[in-house]
Protein backbone atom coordinates (compact mmCIF):
# COMPACT_ATOMS: atom_id res chain seq x y z
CA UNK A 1 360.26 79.69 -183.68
CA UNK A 2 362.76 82.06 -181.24
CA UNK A 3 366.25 82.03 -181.95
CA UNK A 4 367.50 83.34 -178.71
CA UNK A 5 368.41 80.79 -176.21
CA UNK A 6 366.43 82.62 -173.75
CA UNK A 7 363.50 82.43 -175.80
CA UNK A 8 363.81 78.55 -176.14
CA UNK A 9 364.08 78.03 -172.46
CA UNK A 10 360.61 80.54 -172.13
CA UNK A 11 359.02 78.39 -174.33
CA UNK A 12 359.67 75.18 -172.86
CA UNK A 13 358.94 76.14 -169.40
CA UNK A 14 355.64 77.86 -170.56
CA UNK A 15 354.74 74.72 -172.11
CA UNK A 16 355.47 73.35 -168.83
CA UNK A 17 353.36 75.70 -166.29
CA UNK A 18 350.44 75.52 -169.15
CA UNK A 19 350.26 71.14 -168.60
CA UNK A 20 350.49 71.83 -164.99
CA UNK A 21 347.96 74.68 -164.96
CA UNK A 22 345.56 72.54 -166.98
CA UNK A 23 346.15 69.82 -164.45
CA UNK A 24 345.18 71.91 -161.50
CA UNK A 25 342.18 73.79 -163.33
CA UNK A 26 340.81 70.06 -164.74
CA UNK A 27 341.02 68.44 -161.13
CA UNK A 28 339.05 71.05 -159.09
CA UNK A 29 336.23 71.16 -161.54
CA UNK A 30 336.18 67.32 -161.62
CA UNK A 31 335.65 67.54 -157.76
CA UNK A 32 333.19 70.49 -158.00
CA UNK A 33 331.07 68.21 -160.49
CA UNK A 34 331.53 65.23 -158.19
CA UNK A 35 330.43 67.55 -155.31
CA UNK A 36 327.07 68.15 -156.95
CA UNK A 37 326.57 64.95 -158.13
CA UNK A 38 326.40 63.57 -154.70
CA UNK A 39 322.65 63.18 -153.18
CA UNK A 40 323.64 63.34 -149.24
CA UNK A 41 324.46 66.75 -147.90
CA UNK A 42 326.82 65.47 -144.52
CA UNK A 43 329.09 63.77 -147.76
CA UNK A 44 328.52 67.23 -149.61
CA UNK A 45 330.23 69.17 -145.96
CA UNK A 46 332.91 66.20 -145.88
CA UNK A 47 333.97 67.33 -149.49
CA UNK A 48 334.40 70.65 -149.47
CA UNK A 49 337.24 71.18 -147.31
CA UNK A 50 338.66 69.35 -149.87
CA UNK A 51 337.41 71.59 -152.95
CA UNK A 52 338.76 74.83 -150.77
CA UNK A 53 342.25 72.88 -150.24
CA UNK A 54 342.47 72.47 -153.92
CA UNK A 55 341.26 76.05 -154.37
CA UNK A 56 343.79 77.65 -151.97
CA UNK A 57 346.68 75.79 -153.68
CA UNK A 58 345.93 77.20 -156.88
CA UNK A 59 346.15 80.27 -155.91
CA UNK A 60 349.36 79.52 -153.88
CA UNK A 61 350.60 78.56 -157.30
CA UNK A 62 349.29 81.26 -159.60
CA UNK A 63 346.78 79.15 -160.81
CA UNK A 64 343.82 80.87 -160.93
CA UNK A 65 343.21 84.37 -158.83
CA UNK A 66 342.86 84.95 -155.36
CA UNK A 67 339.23 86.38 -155.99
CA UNK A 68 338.25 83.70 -158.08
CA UNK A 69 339.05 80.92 -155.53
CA UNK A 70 336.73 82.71 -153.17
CA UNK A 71 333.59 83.17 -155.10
CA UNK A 72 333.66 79.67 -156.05
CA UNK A 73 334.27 78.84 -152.27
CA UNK A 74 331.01 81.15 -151.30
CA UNK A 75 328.82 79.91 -154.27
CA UNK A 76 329.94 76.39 -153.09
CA UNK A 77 329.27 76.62 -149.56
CA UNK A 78 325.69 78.73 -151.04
CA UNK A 79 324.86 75.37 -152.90
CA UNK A 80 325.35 73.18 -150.00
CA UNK A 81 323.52 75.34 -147.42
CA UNK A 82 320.61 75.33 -149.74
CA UNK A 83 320.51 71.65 -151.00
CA UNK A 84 317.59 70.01 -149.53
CA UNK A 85 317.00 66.31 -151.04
């Protein structure tokens, strides 16, 4: 355990951004496997504005990388454009 007050204080507010982090990370893959899930490609186009929202505010908050947002944005918009039910 640190000793250093400063050390404390890292500790709790890593604890802090990793519960948030998790939070963010959990929710877009719940929407990305919700996204796939669904059988009608016009509700497929209505969702992912939402999934690139999500995306761009992770990034906004460290989250995840700015080049990781994207490729799951392209093979996203790559899954849609080629679903055919």
């Amino acid at each position: 355990m640190p000793e250093h007050k400063s050390c404390k204080k890292r500790l709790r507010s890593d604890e802090k951004k990793r519960v948030r982090n998790k939070y963010v990370k959990k929710s877009i893959n719940t929407m990305i496997k919700k996204l796939k899930k669904i059988s009608n490609k016009t509700e497929m186009e209505k969702m992912l504005p939402k999934i690139y929202s999500l995306l761009d505010k992770a990034v906004k908050k460290g989250v995840i990388h700015k080049n990781n947002a994207n490729r799951r944005k392209s093979r996203l918009a790559n899954f849609v454009s080629k679903f055919e039910f």
